[in-house]
N, C-alpha and C. Protein backbone atom coordinates (compact mmCIF):
# COMPACT_ATOMS: atom_id res chain seq x y z
N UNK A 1 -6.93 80.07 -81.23
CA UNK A 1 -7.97 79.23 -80.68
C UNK A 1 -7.91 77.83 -81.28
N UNK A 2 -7.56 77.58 -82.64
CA UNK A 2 -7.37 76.59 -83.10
C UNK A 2 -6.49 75.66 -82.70
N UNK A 3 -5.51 76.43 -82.27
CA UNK A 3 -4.13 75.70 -81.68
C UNK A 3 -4.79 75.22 -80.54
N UNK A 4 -5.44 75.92 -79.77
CA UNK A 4 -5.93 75.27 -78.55
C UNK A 4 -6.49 74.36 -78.27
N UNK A 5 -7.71 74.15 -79.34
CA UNK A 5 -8.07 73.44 -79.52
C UNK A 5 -7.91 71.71 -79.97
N UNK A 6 -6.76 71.90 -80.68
CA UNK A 6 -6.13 71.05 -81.60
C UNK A 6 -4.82 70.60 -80.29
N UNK A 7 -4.26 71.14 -79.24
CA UNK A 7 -3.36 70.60 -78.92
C UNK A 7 -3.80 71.02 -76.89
N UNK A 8 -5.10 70.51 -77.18
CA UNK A 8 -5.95 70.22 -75.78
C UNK A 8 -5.10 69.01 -75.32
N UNK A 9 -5.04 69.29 -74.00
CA UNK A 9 -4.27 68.47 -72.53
C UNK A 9 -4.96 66.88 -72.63
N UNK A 10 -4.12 65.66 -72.80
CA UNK A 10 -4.75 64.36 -73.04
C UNK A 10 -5.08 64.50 -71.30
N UNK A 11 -6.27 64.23 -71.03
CA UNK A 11 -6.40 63.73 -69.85
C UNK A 11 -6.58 62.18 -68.93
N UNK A 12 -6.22 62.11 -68.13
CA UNK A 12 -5.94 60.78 -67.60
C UNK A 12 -7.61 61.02 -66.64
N UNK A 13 -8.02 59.83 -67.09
CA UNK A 13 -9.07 59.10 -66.07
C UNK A 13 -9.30 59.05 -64.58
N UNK A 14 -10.12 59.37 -64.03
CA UNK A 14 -10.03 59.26 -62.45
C UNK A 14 -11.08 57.78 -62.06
N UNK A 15 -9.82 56.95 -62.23
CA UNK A 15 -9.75 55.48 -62.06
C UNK A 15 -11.04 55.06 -60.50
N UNK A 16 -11.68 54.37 -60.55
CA UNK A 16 -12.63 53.90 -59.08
C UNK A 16 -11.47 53.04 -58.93
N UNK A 17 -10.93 52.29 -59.81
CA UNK A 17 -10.15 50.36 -59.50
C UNK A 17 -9.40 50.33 -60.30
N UNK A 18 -8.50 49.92 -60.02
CA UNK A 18 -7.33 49.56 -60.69
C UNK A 18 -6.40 48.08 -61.16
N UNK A 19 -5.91 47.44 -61.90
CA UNK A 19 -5.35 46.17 -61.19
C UNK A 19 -4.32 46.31 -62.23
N UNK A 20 -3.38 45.14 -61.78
CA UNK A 20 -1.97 45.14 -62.77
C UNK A 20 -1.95 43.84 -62.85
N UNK A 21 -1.83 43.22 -64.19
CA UNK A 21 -1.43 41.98 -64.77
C UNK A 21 -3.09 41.21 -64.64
N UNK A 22 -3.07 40.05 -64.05
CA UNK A 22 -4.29 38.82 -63.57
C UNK A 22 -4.63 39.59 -62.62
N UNK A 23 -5.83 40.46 -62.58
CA UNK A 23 -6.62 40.44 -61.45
C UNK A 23 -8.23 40.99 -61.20
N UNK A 24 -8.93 41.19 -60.50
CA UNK A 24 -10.54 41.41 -60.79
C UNK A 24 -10.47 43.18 -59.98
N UNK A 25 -11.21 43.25 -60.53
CA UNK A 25 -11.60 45.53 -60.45
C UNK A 25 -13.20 44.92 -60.35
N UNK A 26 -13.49 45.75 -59.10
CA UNK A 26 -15.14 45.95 -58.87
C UNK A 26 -15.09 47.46 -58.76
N UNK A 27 -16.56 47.77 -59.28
CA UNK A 27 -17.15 49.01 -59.62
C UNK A 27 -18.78 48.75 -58.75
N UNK A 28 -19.64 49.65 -58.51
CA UNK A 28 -20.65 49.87 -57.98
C UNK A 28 -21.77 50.90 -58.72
N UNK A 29 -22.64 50.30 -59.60
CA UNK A 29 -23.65 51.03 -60.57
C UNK A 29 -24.88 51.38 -59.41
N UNK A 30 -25.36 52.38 -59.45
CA UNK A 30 -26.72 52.64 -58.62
C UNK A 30 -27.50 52.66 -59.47
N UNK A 31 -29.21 52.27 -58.59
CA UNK A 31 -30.30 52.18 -59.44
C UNK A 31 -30.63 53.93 -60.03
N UNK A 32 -30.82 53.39 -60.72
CA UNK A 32 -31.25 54.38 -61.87
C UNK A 32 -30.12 55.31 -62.43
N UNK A 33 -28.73 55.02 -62.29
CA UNK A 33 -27.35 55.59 -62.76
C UNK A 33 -27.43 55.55 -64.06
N UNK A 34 -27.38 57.19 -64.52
CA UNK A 34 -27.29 56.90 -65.83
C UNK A 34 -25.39 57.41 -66.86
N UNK A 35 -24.81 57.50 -65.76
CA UNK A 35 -23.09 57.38 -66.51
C UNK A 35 -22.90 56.03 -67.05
N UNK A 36 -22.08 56.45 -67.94
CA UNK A 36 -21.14 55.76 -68.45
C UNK A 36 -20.35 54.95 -68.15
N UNK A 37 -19.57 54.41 -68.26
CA UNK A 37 -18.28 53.54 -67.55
C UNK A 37 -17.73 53.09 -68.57
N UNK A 38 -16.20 53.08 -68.62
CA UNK A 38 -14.88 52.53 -69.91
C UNK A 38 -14.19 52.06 -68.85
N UNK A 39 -13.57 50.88 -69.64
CA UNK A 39 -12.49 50.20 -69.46
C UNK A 39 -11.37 50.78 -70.23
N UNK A 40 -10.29 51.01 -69.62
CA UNK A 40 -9.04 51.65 -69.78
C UNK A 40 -7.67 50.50 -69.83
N UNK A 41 -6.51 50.47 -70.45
CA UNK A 41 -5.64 49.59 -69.84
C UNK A 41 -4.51 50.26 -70.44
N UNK A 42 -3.41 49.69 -70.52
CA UNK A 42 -1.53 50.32 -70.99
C UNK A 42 -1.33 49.67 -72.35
N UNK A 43 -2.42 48.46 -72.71
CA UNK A 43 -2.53 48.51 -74.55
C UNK A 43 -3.94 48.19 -74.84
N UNK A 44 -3.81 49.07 -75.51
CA UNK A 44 -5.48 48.51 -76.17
C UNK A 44 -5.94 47.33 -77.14
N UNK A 45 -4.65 46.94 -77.65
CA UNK A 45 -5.15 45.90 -78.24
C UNK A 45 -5.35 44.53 -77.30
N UNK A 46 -5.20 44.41 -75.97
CA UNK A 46 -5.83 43.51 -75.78
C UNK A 46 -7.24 43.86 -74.87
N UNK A 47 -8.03 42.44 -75.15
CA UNK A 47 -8.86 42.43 -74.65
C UNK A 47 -9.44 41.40 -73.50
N UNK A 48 -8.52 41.09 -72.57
CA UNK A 48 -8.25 39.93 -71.60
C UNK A 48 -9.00 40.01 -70.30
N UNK A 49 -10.15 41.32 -70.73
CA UNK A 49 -11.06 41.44 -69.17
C UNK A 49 -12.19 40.96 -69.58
N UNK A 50 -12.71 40.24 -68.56
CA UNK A 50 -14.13 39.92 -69.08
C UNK A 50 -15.16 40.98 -67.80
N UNK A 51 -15.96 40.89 -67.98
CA UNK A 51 -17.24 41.85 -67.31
C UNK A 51 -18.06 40.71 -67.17
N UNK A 52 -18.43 40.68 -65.45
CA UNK A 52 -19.52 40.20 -65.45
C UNK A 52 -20.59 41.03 -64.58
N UNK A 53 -21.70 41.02 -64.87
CA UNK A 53 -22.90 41.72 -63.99
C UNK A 53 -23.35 41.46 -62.65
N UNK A 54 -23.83 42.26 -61.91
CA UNK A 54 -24.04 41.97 -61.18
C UNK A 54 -25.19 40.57 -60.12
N UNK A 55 -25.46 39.92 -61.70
CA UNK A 55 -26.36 38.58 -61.98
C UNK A 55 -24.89 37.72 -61.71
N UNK A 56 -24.12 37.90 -62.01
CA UNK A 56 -22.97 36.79 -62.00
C UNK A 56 -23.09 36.39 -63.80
N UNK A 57 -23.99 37.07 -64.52
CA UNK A 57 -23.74 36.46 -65.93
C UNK A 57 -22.99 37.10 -66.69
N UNK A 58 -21.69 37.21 -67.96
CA UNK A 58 -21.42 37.70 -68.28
C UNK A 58 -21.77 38.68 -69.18
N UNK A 59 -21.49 39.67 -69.54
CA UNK A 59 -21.92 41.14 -70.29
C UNK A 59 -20.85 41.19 -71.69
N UNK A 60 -21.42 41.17 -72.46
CA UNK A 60 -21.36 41.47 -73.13
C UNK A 60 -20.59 43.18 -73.99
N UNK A 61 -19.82 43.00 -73.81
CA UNK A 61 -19.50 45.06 -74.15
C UNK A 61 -19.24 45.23 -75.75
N UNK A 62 -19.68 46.21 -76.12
CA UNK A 62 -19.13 46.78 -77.77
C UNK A 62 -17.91 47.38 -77.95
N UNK A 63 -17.19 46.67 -79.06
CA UNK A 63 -15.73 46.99 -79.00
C UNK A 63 -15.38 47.92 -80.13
N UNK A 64 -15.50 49.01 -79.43
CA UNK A 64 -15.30 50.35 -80.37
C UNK A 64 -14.14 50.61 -81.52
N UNK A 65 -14.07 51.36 -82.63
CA UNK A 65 -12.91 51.31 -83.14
C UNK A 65 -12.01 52.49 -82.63
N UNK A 66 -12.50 53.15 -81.74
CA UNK A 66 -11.63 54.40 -80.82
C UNK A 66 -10.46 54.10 -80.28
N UNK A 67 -9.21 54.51 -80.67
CA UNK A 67 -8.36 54.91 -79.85
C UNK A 67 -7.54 55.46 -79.05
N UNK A 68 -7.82 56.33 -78.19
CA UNK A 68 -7.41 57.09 -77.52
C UNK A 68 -6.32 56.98 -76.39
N UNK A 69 -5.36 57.84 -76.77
CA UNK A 69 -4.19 58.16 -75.99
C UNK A 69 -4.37 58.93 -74.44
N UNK A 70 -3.98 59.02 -73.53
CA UNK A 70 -3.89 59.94 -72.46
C UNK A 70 -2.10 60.52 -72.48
N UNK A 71 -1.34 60.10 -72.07
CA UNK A 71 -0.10 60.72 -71.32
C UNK A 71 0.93 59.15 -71.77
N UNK A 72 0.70 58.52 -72.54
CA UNK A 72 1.38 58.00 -73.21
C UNK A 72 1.64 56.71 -72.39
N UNK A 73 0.50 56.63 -71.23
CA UNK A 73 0.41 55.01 -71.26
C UNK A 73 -0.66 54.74 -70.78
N UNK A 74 -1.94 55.51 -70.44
CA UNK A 74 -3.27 54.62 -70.70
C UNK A 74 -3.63 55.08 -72.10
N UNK A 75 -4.66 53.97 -72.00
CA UNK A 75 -5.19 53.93 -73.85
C UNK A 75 -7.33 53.53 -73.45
N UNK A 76 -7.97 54.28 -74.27
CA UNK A 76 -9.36 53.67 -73.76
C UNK A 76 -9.35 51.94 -74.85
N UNK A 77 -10.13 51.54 -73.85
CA UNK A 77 -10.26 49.72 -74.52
C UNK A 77 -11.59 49.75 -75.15
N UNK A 78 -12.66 50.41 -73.90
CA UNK A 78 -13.68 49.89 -74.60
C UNK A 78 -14.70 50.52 -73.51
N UNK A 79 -16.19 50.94 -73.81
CA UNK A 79 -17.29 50.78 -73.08
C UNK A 79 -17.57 50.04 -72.43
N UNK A 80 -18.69 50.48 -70.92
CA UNK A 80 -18.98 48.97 -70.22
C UNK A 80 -20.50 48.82 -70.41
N UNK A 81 -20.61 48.10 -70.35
CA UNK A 81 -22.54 47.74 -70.26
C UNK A 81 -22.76 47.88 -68.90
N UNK A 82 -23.45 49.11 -68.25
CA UNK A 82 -23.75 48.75 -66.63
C UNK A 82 -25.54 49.13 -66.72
N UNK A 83 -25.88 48.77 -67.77
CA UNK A 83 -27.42 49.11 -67.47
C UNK A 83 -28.15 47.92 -66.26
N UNK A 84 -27.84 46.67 -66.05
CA UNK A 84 -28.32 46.16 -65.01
C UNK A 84 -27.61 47.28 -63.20
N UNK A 85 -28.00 47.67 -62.24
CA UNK A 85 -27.64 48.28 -61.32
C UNK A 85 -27.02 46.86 -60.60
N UNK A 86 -26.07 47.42 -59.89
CA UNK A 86 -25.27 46.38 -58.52
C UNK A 86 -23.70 46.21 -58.36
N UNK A 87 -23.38 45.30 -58.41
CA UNK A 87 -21.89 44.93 -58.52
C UNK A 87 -21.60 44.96 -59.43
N UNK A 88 -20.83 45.56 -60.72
CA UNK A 88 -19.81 44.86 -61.68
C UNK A 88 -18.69 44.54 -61.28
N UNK A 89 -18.21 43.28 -61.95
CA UNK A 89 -16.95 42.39 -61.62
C UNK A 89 -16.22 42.63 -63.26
N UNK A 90 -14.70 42.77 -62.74
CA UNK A 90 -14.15 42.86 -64.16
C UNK A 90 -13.22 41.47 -63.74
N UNK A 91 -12.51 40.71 -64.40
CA UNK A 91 -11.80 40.10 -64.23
C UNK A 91 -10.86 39.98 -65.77
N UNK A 92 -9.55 40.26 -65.29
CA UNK A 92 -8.40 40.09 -66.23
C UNK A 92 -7.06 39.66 -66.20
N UNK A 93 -7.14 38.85 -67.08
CA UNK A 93 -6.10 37.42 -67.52
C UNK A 93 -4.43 38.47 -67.77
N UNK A 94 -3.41 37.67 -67.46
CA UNK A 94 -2.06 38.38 -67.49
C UNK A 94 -1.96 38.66 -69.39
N UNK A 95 -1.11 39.52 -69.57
CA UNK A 95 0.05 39.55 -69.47
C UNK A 95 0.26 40.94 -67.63
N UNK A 96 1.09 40.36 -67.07
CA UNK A 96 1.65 41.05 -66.09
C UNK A 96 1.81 42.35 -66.04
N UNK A 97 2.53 42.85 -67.10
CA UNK A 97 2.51 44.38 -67.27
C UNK A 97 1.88 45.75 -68.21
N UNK A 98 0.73 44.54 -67.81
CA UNK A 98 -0.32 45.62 -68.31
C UNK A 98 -1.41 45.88 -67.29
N UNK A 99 -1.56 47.08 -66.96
CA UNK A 99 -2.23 47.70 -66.11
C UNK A 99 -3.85 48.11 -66.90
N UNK A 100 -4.73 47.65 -65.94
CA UNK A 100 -6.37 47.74 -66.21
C UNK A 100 -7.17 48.88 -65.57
N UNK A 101 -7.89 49.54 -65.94
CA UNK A 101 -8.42 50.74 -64.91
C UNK A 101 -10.17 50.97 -65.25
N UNK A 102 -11.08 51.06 -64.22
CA UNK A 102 -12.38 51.33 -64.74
C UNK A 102 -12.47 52.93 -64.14
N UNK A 103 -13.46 53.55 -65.08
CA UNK A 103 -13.83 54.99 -64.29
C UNK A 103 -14.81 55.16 -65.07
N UNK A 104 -15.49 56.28 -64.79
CA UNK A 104 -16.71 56.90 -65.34
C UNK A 104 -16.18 57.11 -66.49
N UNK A 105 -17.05 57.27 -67.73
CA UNK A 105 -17.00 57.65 -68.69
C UNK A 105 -17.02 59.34 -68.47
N UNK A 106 -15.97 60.11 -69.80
CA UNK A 106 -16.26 61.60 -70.09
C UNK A 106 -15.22 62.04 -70.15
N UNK A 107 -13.86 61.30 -69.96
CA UNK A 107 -12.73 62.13 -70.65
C UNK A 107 -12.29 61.83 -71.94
N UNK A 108 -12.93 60.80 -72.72
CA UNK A 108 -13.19 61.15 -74.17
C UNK A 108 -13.51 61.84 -74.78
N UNK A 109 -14.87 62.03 -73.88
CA UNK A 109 -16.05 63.23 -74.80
C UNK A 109 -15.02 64.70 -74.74
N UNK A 110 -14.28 64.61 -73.31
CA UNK A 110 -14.21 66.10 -73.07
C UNK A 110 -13.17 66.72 -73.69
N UNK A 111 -12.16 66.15 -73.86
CA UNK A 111 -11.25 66.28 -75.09
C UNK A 111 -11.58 66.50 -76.39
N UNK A 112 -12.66 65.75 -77.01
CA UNK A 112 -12.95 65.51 -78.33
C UNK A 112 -13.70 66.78 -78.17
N UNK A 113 -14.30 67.35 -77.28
CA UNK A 113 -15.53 68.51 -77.16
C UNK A 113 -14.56 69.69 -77.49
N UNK A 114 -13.22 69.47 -76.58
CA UNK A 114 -12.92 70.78 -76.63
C UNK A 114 -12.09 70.97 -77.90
N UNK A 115 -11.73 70.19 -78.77
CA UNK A 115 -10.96 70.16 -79.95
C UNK A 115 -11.89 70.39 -80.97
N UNK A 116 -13.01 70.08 -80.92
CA UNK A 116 -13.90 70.82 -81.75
C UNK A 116 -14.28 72.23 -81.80
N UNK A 117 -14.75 72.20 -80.67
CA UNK A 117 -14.74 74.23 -80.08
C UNK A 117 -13.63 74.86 -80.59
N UNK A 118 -12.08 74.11 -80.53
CA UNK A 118 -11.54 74.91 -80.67
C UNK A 118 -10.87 75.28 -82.45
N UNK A 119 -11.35 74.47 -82.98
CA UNK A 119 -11.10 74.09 -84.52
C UNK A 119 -12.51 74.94 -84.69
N UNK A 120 -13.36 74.91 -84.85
CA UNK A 120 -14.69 75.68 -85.25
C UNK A 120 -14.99 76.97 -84.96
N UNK A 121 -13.67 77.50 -83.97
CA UNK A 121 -13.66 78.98 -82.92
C UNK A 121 -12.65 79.21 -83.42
N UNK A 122 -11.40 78.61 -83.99
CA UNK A 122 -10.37 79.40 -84.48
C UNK A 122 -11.04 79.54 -86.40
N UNK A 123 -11.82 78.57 -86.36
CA UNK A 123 -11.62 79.10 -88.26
C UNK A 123 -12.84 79.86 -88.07
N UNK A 124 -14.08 80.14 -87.14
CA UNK A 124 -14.75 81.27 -87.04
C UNK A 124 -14.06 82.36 -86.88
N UNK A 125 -12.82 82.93 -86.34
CA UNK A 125 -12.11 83.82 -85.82
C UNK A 125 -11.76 84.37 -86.96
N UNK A 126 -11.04 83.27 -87.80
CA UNK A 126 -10.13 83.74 -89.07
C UNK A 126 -11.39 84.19 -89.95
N UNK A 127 -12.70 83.77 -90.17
CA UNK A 127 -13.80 84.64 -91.24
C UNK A 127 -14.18 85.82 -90.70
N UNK A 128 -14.31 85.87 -89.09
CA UNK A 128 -14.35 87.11 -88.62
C UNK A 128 -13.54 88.28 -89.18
N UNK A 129 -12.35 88.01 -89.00
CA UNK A 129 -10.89 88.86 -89.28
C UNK A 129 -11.16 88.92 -91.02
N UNK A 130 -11.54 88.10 -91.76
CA UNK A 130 -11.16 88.43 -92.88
C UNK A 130 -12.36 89.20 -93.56
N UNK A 131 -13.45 89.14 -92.89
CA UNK A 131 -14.98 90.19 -93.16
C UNK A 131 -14.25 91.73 -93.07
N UNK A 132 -13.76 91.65 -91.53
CA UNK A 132 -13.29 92.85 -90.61
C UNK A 132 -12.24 93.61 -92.01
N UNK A 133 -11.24 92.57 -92.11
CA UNK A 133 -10.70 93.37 -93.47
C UNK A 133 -11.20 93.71 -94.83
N UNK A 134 -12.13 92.79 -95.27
CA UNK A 134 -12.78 93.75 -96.36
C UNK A 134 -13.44 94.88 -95.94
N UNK A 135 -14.43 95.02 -95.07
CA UNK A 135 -14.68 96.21 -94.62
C UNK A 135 -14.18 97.21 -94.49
N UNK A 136 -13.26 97.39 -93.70
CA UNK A 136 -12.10 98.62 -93.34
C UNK A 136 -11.27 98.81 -94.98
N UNK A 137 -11.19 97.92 -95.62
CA UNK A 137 -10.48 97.81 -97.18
C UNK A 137 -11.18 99.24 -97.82
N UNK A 138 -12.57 98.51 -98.00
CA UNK A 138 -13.80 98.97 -98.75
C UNK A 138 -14.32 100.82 -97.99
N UNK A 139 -13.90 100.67 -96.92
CA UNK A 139 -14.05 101.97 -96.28
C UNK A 139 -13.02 103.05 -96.09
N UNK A 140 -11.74 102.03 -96.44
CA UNK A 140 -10.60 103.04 -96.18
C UNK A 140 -10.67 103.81 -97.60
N UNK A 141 -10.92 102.71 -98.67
CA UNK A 141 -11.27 103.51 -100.18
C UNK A 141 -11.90 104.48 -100.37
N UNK A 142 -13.37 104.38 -99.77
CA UNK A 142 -14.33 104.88 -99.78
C UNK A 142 -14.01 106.68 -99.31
N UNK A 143 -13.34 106.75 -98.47
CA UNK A 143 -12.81 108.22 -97.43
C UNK A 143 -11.60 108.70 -97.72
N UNK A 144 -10.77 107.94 -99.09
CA UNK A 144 -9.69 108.63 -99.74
C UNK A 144 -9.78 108.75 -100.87
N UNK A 145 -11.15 108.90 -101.39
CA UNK A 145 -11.47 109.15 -102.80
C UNK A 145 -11.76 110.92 -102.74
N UNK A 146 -11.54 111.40 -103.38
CA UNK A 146 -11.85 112.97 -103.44
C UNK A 146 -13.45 113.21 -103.32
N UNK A 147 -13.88 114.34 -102.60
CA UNK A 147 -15.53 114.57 -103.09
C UNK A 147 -15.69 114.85 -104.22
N UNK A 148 -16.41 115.30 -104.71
CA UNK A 148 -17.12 115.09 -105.92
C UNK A 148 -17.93 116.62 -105.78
């Protein structure tokens, strides 16, 4: 279980928008939406998108110290701020071959969820098993001792 846990499937994002090199990704927040949304791209160290709201003013996002891998060429960049509802506009500056992607937030969490389960379910397993053997130890003694 541990193994399973520990060598859970990187999953790739199910992208709304996409763009490659210089270009703008719109997304659509509804009133009262309460998901998430990340910005995704092919390196994470840059940060060449800007976000603007659906005010036309720019947003502000928190730039996490997370880095996360998928399949060995998206990487997460960063959270989006979509608490105003409407249009978000992303717009991003070249380099050319780097590819940008927005989607719902939750294939972070769901990875990180299941690597925990499975690290906390395999070393529960192994105290299970090792109770299970003192017991049967302590009992196998117990029924090959002579009566008395």
């Amino acid at each position: 279980m541990a193994v399973w846990g520990v060598t859970s499937p990187f999953r790739v994002p199910d992208f709304v928008e996409q763009t490659e090199g210089g270009g703008s990704m719109t997304f659509e927040v509804a009133e009262g939406e309460q998901e998430e949304w990340e910005l995704w791209s092919t390196d994470h160290d840059t940060f060449s998108c800007m976000h603007y709201g659906p005010s036309g003013e720019r947003v502000d996002n928190v730039i996490t110290g997370i880095v996360y891998e998928t399949d060995e060429l998206w990487r997460f960049s960063r959270p989006l701020d979509t608490s105003e509802p409407g249009t978000h506009t992303l717009l991003c500056r070249e380099p050319s071959d780097i590819i940008h992607g927005v989607a719902r937030a939750g294939t972070v969490d769901a990875t990180y969820n299941r690597r925990i389960v499975g690290v906390i379910g395999g070393a529960a397993l192994g105290l299970v098993g090792l109770v299970a053997g003192v017991v049967m130890l302590v009992v196998g003694r117990r029924a090959s001792r002579p009566a008395k």
